[in-house]
Protein backbone atom coordinates (compact mmCIF):
# COMPACT_ATOMS: atom_id res chain seq x y z
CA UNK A 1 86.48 89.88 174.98
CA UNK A 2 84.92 92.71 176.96
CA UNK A 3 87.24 91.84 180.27
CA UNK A 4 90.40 91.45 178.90
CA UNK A 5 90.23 91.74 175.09
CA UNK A 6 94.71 91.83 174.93
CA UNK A 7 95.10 88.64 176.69
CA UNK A 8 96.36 86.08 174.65
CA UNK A 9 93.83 83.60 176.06
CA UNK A 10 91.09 85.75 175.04
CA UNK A 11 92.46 86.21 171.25
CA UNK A 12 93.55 82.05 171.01
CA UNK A 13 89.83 81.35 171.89
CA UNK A 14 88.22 83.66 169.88
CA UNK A 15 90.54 82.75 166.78
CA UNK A 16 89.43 78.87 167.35
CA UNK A 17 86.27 77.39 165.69
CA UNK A 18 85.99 74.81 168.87
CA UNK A 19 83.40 77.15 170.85
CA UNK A 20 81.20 77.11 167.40
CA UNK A 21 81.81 73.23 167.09
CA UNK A 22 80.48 72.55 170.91
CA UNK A 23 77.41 74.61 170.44
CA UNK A 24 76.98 73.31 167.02
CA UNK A 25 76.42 69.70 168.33
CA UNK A 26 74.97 70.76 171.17
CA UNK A 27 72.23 72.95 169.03
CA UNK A 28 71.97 69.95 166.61
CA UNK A 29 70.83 67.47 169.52
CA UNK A 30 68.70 69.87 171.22
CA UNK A 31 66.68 70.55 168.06
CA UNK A 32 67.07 66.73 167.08
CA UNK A 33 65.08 66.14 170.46
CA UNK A 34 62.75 68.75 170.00
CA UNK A 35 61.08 68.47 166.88
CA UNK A 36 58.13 66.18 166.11
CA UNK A 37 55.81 65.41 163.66
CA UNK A 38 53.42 68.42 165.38
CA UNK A 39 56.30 70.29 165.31
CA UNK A 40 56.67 69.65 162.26
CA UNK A 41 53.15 70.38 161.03
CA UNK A 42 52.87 73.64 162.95
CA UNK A 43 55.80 75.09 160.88
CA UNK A 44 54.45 74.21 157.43
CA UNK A 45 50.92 75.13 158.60
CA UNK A 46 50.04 78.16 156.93
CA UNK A 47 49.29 77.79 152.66
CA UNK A 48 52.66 79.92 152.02
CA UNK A 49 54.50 76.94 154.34
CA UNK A 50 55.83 79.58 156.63
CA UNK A 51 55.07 79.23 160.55
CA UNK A 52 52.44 81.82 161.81
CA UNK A 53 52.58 83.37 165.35
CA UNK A 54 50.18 81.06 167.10
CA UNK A 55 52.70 78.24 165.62
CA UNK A 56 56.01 79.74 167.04
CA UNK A 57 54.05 80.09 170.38
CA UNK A 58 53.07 76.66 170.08
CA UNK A 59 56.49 75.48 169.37
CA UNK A 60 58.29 77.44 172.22
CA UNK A 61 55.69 75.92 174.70
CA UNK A 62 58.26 72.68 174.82
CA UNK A 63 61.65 73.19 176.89
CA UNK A 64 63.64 71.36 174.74
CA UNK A 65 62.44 73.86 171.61
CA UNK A 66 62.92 76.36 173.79
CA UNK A 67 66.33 75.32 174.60
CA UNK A 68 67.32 75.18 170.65
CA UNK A 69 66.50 78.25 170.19
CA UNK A 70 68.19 79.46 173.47
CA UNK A 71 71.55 77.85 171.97
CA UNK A 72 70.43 78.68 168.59
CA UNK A 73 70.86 82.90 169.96
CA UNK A 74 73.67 82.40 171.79
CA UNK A 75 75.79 80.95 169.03
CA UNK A 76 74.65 83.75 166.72
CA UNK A 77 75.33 86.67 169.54
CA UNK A 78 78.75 84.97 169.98
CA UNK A 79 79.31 85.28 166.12
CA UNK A 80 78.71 88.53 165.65
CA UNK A 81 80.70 89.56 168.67
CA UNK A 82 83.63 87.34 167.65
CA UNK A 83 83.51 89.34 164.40
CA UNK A 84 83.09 92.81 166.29
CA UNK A 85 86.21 91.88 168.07
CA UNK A 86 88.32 90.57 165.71
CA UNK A 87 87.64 93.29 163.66
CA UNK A 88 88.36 95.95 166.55
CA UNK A 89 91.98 93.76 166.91
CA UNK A 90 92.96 94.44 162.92
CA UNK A 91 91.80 97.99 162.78
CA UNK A 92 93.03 98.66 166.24
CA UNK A 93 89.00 99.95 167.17
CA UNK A 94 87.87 99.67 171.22
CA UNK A 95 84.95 97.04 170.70
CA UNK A 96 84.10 96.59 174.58
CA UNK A 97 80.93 98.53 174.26
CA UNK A 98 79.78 96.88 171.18
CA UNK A 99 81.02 93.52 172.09
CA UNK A 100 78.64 93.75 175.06
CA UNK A 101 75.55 95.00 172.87
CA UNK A 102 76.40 92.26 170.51
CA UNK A 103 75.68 89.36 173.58
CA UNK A 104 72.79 91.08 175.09
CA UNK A 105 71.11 92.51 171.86
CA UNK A 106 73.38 91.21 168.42
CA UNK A 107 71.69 93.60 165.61
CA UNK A 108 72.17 96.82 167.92
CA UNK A 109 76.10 95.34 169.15
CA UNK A 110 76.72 95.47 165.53
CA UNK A 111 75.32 98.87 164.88
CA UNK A 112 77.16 100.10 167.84
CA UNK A 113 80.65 98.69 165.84
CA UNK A 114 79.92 100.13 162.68
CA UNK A 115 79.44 103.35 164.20
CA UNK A 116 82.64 103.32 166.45
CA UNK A 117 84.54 102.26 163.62
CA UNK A 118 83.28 105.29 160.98
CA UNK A 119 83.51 107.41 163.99
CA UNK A 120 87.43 106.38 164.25
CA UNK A 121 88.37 106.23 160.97
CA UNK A 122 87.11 109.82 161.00
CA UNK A 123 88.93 111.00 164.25
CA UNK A 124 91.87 109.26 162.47
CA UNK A 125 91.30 111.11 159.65
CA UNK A 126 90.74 114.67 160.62
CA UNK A 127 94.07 114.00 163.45
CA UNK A 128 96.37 113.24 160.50
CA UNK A 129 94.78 116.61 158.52
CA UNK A 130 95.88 118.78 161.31
């Protein structure tokens, strides 16, 4: 996407649901192996049944939690990438920069897309005024 975002490659695999099916199962039996009975407890052990700090910590102590949630990120920064870039394809928007934001840091990859595309449309706009 960032290397060679025309390539048909690039657009077949990002049009395909397999990646998201892979990392689906792959999330599932990570986070099948990785949560107990304690685990379990810690999340539900606050009187409003939502985790407190010292629980996450708790939780993330254990590689294979950790590993869930590694996946867990990865499939969302891959998400919201995929949809930066096929959204950069139909409006005809360079996503590079924002495509990279969005699998190092997803929330400020996605900012960075809204803002290249307003920032287009009004280039766009004020071009086809002259």
């Amino acid at each position: 996407m960032v290397l060679a975002p025309n390539s048909e490659l690039t657009r077949k695999s990002m049009e395909s649901s397999v990646p998201y099916v892979v990392l689906g199962i792959l999330y599932a039996y990570l986070l099948y192996h990785s949560w107990t009975p304690e685990t379990v407890g810690l999340i539900f052990a606050s009187k409003y049944l939502l985790p407190e700090l010292t629980s996450i910590g708790k939780m993330f102590s254990s590689e294979m939690t950790l590993a869930s949630a590694w996946i867990h990120l990865l499939v969302m920064d891959l998400f919201a990438a995929r949809h930066v870039f096929l959204d950069g394809l139909e409006n005809q928007i360079e996503t590079r920069h924002s495509v990279s934001l969005c699998l190092f840091f997803c929330p400020i990859g996605v900012l960075s897309h809204a803002i290249t595309k307003e920032m287009t449309k009004s280039a766009r706009k004020n071009k086809h005024s002259l």
